[in-house]
N, C-alpha and C. Protein backbone atom coordinates (compact mmCIF):
# COMPACT_ATOMS: atom_id res chain seq x y z
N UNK A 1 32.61 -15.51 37.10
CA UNK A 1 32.71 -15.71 38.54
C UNK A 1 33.81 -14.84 39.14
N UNK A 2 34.29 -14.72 38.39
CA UNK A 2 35.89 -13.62 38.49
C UNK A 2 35.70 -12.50 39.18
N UNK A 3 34.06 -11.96 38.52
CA UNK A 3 33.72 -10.37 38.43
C UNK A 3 33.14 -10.31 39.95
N UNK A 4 32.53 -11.36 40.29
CA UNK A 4 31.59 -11.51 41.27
C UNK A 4 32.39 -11.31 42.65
N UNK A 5 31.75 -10.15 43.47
CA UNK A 5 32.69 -10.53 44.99
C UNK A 5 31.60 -10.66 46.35
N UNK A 6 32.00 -11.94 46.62
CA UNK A 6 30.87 -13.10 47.35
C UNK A 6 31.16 -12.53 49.00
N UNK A 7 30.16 -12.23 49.87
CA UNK A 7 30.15 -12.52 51.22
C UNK A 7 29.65 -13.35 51.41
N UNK A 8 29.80 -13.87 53.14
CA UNK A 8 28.84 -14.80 53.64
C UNK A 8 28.67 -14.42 54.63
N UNK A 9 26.90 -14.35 55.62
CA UNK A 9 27.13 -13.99 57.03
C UNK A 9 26.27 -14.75 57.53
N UNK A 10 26.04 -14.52 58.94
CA UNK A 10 25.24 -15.20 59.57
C UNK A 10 22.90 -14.45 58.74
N UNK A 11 22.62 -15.30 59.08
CA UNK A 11 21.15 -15.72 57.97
C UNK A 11 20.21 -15.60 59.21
N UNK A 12 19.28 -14.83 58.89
CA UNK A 12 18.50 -14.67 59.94
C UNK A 12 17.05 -15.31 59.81
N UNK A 13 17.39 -16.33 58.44
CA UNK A 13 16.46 -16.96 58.03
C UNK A 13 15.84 -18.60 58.77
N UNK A 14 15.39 -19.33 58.58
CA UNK A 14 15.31 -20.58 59.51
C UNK A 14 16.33 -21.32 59.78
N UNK A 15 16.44 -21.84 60.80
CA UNK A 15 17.33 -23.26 60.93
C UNK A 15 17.99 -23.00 62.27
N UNK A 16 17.13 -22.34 63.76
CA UNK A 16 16.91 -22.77 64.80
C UNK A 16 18.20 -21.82 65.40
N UNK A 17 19.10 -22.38 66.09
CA UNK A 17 20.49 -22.34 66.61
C UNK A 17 21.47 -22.11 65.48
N UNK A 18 21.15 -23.11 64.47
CA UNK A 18 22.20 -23.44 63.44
C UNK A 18 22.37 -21.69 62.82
N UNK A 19 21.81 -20.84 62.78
CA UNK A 19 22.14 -19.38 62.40
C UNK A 19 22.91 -19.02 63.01
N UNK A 20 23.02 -19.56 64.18
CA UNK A 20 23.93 -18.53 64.69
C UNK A 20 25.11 -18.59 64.60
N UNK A 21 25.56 -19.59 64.45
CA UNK A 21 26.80 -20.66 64.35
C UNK A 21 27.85 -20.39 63.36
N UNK A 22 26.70 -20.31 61.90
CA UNK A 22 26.81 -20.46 60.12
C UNK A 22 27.01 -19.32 59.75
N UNK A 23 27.63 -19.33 59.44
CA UNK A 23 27.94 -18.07 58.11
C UNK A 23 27.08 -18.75 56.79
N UNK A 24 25.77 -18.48 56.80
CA UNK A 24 24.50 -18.57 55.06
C UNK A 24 24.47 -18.48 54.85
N UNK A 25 24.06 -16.95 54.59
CA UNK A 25 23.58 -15.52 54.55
C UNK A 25 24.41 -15.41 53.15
N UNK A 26 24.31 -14.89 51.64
CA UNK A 26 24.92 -15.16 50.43
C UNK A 26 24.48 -13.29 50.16
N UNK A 27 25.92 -12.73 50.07
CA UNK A 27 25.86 -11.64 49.70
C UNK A 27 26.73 -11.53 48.54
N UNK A 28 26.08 -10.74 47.45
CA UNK A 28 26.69 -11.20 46.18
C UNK A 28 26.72 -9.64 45.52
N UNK A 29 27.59 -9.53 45.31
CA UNK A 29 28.46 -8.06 44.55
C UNK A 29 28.39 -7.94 43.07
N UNK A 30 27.94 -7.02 42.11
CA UNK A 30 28.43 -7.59 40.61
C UNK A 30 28.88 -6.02 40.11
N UNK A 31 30.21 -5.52 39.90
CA UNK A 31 30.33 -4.30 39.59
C UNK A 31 29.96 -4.09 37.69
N UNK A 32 28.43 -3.52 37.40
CA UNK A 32 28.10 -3.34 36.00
C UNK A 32 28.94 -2.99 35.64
N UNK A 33 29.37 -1.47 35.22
CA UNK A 33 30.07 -1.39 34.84
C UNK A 33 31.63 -1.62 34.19
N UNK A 34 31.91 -2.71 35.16
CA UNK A 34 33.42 -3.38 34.66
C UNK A 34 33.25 -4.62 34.14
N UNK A 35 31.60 -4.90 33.92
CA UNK A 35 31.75 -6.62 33.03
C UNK A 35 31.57 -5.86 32.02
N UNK A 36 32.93 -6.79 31.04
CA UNK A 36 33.54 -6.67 29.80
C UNK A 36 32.63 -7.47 29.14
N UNK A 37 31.60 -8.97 29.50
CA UNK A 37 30.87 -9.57 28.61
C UNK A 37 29.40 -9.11 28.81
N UNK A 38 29.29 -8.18 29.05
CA UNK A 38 28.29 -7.34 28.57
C UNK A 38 28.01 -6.33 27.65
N UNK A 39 27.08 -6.02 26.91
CA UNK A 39 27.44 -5.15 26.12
C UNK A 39 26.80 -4.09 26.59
N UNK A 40 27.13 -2.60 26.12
CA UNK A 40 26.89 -1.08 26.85
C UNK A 40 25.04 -1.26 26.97
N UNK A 41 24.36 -1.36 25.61
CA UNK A 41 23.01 -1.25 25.94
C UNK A 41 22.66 -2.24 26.96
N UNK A 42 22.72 -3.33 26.98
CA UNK A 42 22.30 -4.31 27.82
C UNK A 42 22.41 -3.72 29.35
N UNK A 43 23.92 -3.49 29.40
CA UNK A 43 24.04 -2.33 30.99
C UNK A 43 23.44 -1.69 31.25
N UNK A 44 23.00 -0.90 30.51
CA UNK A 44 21.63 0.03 30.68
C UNK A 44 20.56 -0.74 30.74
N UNK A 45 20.11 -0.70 30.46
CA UNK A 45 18.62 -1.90 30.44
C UNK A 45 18.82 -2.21 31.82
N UNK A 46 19.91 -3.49 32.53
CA UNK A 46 19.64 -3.60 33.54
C UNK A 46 19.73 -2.38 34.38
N UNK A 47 21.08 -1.95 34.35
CA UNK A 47 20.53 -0.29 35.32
C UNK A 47 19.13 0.56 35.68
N UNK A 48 18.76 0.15 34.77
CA UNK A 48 17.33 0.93 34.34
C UNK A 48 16.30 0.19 35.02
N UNK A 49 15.92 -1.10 34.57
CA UNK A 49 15.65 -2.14 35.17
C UNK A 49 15.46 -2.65 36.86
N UNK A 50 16.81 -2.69 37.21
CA UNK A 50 17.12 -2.67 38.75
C UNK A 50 17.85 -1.74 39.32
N UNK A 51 17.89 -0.63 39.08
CA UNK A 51 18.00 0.55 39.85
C UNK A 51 18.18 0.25 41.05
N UNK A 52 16.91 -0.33 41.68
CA UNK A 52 16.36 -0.45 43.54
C UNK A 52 17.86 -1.27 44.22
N UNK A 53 18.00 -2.03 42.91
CA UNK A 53 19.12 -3.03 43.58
C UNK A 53 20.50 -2.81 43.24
N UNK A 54 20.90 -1.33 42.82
CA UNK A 54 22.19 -1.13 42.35
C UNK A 54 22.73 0.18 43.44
N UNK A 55 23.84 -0.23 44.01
CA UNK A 55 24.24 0.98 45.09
C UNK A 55 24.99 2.26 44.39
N UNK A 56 25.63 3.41 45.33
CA UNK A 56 25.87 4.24 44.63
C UNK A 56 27.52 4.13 44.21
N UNK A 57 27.91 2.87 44.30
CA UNK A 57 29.10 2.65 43.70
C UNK A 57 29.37 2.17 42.47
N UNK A 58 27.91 1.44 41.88
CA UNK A 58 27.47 0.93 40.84
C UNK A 58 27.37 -0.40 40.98
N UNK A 59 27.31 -1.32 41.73
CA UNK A 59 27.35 -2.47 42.30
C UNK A 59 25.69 -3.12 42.51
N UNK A 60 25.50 -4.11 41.36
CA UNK A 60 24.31 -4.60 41.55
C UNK A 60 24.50 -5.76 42.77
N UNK A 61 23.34 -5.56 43.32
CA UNK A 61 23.33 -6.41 44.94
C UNK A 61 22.23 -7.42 44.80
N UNK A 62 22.70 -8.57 44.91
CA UNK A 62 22.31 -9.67 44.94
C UNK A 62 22.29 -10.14 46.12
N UNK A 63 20.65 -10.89 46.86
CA UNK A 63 21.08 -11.76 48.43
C UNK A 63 20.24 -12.33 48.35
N UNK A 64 20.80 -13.94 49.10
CA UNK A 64 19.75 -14.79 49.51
C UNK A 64 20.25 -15.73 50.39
N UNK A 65 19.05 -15.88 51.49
CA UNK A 65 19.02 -16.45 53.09
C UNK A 65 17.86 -17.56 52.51
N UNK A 66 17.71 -18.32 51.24
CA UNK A 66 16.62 -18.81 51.91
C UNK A 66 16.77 -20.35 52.49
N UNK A 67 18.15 -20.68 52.47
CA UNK A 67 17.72 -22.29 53.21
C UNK A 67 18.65 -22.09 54.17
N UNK A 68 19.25 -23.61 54.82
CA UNK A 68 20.18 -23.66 56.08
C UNK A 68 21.15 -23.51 55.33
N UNK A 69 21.59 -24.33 53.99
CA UNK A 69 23.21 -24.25 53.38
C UNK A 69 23.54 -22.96 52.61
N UNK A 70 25.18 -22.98 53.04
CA UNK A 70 25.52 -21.96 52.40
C UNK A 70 25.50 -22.05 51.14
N UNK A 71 26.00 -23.29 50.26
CA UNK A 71 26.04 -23.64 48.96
C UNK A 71 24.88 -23.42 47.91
N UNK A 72 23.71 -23.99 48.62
CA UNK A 72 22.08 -23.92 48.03
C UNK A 72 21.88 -22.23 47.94
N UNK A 73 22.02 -21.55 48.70
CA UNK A 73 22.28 -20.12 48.97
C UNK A 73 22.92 -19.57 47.71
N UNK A 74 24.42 -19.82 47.72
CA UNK A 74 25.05 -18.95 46.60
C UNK A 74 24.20 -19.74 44.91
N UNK A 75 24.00 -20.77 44.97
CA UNK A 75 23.14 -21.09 43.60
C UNK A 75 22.34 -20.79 43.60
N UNK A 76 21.36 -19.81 44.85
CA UNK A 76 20.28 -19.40 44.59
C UNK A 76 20.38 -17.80 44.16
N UNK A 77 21.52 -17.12 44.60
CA UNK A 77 21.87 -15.86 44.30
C UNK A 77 22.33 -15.67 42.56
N UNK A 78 23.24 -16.93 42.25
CA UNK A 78 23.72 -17.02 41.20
C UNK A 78 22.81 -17.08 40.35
N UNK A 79 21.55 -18.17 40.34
CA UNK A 79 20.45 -17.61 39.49
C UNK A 79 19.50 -16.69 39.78
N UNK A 80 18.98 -16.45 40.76
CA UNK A 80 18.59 -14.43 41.03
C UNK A 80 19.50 -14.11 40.21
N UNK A 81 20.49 -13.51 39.80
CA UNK A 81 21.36 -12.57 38.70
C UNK A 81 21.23 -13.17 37.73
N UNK A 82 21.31 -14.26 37.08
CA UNK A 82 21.14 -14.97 35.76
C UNK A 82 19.96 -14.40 35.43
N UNK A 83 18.38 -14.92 36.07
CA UNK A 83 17.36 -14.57 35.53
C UNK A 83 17.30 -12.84 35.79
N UNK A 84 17.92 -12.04 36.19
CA UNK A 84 17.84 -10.94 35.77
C UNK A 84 18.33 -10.38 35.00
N UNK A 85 19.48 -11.25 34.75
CA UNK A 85 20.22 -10.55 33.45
C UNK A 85 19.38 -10.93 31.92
N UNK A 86 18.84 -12.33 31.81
CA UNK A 86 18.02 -12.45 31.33
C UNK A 86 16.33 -11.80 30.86
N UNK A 87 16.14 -11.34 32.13
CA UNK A 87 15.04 -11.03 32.28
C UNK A 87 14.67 -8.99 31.69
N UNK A 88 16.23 -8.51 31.52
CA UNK A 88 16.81 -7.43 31.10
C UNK A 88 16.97 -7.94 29.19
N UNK A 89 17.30 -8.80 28.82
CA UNK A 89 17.23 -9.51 27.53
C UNK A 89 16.19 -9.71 26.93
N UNK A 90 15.44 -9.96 27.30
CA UNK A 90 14.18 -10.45 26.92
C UNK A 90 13.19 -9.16 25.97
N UNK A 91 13.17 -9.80 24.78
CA UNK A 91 11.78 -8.46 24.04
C UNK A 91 10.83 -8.97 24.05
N UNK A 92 9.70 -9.01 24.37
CA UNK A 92 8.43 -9.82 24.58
C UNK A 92 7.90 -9.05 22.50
N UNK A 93 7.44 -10.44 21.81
CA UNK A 93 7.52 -10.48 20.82
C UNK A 93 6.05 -9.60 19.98
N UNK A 94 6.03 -9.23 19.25
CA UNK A 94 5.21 -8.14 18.49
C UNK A 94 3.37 -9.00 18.79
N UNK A 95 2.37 -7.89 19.17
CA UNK A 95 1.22 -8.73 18.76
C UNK A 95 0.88 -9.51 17.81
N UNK A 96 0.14 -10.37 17.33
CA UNK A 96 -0.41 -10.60 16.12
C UNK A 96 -1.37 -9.22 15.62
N UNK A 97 -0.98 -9.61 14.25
CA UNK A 97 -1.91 -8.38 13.43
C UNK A 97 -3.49 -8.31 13.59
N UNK A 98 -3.92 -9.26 13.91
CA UNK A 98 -5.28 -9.90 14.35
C UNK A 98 -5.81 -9.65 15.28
N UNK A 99 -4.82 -9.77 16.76
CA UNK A 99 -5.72 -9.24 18.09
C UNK A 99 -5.20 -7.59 18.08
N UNK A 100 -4.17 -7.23 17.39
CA UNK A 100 -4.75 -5.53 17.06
C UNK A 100 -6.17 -5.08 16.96
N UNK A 101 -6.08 -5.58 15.55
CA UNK A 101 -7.72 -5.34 14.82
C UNK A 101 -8.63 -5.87 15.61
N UNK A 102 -8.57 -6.86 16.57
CA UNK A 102 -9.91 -6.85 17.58
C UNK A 102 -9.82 -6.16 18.75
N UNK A 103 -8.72 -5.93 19.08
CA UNK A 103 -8.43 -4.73 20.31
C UNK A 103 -9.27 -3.11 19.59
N UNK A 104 -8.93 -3.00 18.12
CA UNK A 104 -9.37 -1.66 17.51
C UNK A 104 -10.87 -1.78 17.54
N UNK A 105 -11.48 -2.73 16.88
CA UNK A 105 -13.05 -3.24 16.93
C UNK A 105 -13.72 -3.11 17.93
N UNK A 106 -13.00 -3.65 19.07
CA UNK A 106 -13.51 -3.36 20.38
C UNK A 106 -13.07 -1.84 21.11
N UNK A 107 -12.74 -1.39 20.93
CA UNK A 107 -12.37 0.50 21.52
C UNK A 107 -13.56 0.89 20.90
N UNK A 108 -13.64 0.86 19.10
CA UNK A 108 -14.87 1.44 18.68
C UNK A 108 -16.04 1.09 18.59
N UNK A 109 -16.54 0.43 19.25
CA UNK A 109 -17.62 -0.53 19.46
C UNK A 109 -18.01 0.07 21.01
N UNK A 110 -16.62 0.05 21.97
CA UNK A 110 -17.63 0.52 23.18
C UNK A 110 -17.58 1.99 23.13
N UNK A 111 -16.61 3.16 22.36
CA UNK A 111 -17.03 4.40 22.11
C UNK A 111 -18.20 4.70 21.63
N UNK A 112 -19.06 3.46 20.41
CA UNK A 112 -20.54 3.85 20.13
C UNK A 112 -21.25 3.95 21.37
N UNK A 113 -21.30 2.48 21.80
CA UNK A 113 -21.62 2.17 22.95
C UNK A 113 -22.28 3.24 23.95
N UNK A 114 -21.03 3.96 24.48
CA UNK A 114 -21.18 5.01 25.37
C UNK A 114 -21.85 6.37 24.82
N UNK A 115 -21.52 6.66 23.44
CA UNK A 115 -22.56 7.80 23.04
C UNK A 115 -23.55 7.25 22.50
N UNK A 116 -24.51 6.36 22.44
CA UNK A 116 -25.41 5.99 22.10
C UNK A 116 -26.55 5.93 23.84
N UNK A 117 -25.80 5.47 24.89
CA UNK A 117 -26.26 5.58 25.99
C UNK A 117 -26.13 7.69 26.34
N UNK A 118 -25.08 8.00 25.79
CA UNK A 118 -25.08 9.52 25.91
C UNK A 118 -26.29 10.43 25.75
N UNK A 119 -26.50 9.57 24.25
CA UNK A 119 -27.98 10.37 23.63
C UNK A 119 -29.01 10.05 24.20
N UNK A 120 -29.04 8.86 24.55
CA UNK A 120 -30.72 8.33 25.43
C UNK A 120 -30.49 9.06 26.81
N UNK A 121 -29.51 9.31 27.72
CA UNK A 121 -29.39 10.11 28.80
C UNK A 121 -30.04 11.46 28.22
N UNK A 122 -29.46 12.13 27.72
CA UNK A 122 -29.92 13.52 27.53
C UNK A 122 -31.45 13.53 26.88
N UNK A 123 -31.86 12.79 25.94
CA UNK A 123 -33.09 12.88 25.32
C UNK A 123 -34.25 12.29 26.99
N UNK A 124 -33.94 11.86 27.99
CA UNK A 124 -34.68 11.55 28.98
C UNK A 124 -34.50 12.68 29.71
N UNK A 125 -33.35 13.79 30.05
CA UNK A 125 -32.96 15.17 30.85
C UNK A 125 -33.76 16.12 30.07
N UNK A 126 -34.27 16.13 28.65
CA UNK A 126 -34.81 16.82 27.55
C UNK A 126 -36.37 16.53 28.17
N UNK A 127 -36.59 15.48 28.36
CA UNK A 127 -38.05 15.22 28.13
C UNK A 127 -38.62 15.74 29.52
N UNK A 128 -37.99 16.03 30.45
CA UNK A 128 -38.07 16.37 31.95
C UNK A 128 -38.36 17.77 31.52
N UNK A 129 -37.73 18.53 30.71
CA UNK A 129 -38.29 20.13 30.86
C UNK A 129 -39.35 20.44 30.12
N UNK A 130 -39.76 21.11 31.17
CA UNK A 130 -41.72 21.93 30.78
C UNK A 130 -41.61 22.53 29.38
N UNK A 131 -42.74 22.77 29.21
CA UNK A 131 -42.19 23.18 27.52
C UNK A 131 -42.17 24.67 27.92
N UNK A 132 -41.76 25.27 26.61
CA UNK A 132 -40.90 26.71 27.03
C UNK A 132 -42.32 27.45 26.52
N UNK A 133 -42.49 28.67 27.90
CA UNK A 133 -43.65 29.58 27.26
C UNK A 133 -43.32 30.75 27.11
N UNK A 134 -43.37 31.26 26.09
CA UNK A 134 -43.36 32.83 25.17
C UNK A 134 -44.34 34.05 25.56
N UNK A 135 -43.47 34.77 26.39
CA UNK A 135 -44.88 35.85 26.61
C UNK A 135 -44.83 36.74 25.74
């Protein structure tokens, strides 16, 4: 929470009058580069990852307007960054060896497929020409 440097502004999101009033609006700072409990690859990954959302100071940008409270707000920003840091973690785990081999079965199955319809196309473009006369 240390690393984190929090705004608040007015939210241009619902809640009537009460916007105008409130400071909501949850603007949330995270400089990559200087979190120490990260490790270098992981930084990358997210860099890589959320690019769209990292400025040119290196500052991943986090925001969220979506209710009237400010509080509900910053716990909603706080997990927006959790599940992305997470979501940067994550190895989605190896196929089974099994739907390989039916993914492979099926590629070569519709490659027959298609040259088998190949040959009946052309043997019907074949049967269309006059027969050839020799003078």
């Amino acid at each position: 929470m240390e690393e984190l440097q929090i705004t608040y502004s007015k939210s241009s999101g619902p809640g009537g009058q009460n916007v105008n009033k409130i400071n909501s609006k949850v603007d949330m700072r995270f400089h990559l580069q200087n979190a120490e409990w990260l490790t270098q690859p992981l930084k990358e990954k997210i860099y890589v990852k959320f690019k769209t959302s990292i400025n040119a100071e290196g500052y991943l940008i986090v925001r969220s307007d979506k209710t009237r409270s400010q509080q509900l707000n910053l716990a909603d920003a706080l997990d927006k960054l959790r599940s992305m840091i997470h979501s940067a973690v994550y190895m989605p785990p190896p196929p089974p060896i099994e739907a390989v081999e039916r993914s492979r079965r099926r590629h070569e199955a519709a490659v027959r497929e298609r040259l088998r319809q190949k040959k009946i196309r052309s043997t019907i473009k074949q049967d269309r020409q006059g027969p050839e006369v020799e003078l």
